[in-house]
Protein backbone atom coordinates (compact mmCIF):
# COMPACT_ATOMS: atom_id res chain seq x y z
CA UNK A 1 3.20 86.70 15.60
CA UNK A 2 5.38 86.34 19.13
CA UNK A 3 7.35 83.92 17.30
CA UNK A 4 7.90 86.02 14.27
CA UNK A 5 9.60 89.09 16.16
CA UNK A 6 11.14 86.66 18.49
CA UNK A 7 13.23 85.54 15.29
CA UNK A 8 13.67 89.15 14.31
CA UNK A 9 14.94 90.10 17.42
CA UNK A 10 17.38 87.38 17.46
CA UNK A 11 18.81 87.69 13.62
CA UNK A 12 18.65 91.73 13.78
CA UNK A 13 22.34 91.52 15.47
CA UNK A 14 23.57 89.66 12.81
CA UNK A 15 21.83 91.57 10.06
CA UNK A 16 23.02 94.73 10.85
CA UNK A 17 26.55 94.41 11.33
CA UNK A 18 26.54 91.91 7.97
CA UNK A 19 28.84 93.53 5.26
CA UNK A 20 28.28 92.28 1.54
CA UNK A 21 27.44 88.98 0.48
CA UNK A 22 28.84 87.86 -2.42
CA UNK A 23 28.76 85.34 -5.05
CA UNK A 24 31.20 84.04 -7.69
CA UNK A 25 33.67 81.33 -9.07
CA UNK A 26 37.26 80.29 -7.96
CA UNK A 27 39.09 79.09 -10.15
CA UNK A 28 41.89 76.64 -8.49
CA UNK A 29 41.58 73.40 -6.11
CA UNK A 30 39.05 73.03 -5.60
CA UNK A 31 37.10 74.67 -8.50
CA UNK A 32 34.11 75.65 -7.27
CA UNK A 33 31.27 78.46 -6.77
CA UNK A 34 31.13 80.29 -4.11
CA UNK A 35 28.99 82.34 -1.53
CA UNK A 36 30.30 84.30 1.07
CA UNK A 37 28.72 86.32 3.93
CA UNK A 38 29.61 88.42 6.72
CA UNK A 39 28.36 87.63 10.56
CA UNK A 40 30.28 90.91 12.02
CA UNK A 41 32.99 93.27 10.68
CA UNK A 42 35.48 90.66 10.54
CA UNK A 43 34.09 87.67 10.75
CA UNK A 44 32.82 85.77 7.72
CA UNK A 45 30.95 82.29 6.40
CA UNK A 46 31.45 80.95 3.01
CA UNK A 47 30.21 77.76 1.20
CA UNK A 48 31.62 76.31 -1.97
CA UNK A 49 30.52 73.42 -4.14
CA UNK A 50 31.96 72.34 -7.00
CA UNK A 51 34.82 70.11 -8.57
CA UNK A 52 38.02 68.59 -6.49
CA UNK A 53 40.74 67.42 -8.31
CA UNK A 54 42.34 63.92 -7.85
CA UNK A 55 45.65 62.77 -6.17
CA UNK A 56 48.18 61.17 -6.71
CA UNK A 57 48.53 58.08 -8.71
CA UNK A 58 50.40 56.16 -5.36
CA UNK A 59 47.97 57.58 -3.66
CA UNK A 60 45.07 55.03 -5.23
CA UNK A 61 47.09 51.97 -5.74
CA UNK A 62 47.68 52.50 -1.39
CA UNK A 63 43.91 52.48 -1.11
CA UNK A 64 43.63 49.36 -3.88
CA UNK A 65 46.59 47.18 -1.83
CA UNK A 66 44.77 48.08 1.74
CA UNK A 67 41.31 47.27 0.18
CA UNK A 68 41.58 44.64 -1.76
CA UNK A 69 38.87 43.19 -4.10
CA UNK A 70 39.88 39.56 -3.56
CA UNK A 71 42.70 38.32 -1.76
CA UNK A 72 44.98 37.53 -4.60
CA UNK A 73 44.09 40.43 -6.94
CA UNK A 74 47.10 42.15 -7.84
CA UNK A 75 47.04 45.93 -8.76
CA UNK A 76 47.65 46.90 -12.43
CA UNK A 77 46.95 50.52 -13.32
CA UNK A 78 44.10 52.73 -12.66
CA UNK A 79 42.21 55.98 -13.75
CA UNK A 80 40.47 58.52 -11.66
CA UNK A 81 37.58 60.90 -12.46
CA UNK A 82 36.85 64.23 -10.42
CA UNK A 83 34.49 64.56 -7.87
CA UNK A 84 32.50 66.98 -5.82
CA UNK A 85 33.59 68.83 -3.61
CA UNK A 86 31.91 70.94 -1.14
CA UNK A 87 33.41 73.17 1.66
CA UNK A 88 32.16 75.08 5.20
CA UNK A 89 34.46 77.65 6.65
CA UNK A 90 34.54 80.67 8.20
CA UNK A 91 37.22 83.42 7.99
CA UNK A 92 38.82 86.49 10.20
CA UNK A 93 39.38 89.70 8.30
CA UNK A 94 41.79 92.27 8.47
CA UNK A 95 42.02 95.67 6.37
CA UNK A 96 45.16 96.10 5.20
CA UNK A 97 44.64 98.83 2.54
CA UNK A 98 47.04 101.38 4.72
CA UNK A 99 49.86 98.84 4.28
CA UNK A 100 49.77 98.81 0.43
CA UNK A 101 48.86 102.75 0.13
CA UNK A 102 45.56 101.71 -2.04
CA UNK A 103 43.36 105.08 -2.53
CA UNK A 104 40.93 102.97 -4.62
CA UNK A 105 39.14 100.37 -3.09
CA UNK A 106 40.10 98.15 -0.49
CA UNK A 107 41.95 95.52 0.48
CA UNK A 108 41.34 92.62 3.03
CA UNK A 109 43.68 89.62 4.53
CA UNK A 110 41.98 87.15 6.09
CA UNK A 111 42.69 83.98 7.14
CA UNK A 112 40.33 80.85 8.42
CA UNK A 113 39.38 77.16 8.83
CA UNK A 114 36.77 74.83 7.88
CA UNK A 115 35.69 71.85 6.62
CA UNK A 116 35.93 69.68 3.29
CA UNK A 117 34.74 66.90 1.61
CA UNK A 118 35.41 65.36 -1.77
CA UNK A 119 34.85 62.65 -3.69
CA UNK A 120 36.88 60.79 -6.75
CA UNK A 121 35.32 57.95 -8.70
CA UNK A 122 37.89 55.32 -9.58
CA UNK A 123 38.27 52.25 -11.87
CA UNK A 124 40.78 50.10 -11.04
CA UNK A 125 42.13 47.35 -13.16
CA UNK A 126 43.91 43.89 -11.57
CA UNK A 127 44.91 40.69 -12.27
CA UNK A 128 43.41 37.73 -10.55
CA UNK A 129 47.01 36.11 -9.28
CA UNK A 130 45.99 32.45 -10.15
CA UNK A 131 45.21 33.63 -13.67
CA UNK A 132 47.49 36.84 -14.56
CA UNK A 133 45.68 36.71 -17.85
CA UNK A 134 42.46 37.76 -16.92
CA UNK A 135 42.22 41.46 -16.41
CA UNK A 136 39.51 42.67 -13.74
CA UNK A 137 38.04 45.18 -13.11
CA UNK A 138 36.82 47.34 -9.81
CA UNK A 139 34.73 50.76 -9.47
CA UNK A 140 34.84 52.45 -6.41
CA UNK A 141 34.12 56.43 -4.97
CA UNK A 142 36.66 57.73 -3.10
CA UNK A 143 35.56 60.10 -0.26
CA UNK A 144 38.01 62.39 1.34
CA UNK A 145 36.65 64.91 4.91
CA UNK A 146 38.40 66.85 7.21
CA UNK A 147 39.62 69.83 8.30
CA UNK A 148 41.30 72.82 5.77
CA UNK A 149 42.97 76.16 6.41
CA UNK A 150 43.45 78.92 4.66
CA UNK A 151 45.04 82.05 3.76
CA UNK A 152 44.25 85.01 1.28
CA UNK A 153 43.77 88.19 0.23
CA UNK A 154 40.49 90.12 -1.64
CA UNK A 155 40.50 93.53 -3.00
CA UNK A 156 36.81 95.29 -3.14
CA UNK A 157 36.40 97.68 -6.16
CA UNK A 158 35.21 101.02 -5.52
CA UNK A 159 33.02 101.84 -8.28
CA UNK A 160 31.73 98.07 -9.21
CA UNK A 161 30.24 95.71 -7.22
CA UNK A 162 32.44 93.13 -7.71
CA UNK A 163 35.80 91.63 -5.64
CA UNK A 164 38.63 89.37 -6.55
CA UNK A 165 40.47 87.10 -4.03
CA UNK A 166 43.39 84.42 -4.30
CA UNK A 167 44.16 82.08 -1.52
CA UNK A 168 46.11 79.27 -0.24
CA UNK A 169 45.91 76.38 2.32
CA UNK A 170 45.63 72.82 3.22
CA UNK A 171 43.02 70.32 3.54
CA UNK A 172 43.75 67.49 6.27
CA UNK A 173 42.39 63.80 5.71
CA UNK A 174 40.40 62.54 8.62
CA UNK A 175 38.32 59.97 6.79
CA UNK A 176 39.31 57.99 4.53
CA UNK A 177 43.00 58.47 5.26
CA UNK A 178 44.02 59.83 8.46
CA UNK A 179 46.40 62.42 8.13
CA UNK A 180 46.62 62.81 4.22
CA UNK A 181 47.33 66.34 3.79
CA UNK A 182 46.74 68.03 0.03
CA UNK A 183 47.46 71.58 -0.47
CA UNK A 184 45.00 73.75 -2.35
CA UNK A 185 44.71 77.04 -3.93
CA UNK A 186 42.86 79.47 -5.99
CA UNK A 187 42.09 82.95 -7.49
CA UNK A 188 38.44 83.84 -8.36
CA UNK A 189 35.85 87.12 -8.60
CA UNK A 190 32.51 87.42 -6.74
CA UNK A 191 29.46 89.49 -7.65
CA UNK A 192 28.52 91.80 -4.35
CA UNK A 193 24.94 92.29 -3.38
């Protein structure tokens, strides 16, 4: 029972100054689904999971000619397939409803950081360079984490318990390749409970 009200006592604060959670889909890089919560006023969490899209095709053939599958393989083409993706962050918010002269709803700016990481699968195809003839083949995942920022904007409707948001930002390679940076971006709705 102590240990009950002991956790009560330390989660009230950040119950009751929690705005509303919401859950939804953005639509962008990465594509994902999203929840989002508030700790305070301003301050709020979000997780996403879902879909990252692929880079660039110089990109892969980099990772094929630093990784090679045997020492004379030479690099012929490749495809990539999306991965998952799943994000961490946490945003500031601002309410900026005044500035636009909205009298229905509101509207919030916020801006934040978190962290990222996302996987491709790839297939690459090379020749052995003894025999140029003979076509190989060599499946690998790709992962991608590090740091991303962000910046957006989401307007809460009034008299529906829904909000829509579009953002953008980057996302910073720390592993696999150090200092890779890919912008992302995205619009999406969330359901408000």
């Amino acid at each position: 029972m102590k240990f009950k009200l002991i956790i009560l006592l330390v989660l009230l604060p950040v119950i009751s100054f929690a705005q509303e959670r919401g859950v939804g889909i953005r639509l962008g890089e990465p594509l994902s689904i999203t929840y989002k919560d508030f700790l305070t006023e301003y301050i709020s969490i979000e997780g996403m999971i879902g879909s990252a899209g692929i880079n660039g095709a110089s990109y892969y053939q980099k990772d094929f000619e630093t990784n090679l599958p045997e020492s004379n393989a030479f690099y012929i083409s490749h495809s990539a397939k999306k991965g998952i993706s799943f994000n961490v962050r946490s945003a500031y918010h601002e309410d900026i409803t005044d500035v636009f002269g909205i009298t229905e709803g509101y509207l919030m700016a916020y801006g934040g950081a978190g962290i990222q990481l996302r996987t491709t699968k790839v297939t690459y195809s090379y020749a052995d360079g003894q025999n140029s003839s003979l076509i190989k083949n060599d499946s690998r995942t790709n992962a991608d984490f590090g740091p991303e920022a962000f910046i957006g904007a989401e307007y809460y409707f009034d008299d529906v318990p829904i909000s829509v948001f579009g953002e953008a930002g980057f996302f910073l390679e720390l592993i696999d390749r150090i200092g890779h940076i890919k912008g992302q971006g995205g619009i999406g709705v969330r359901y408000l409970f």
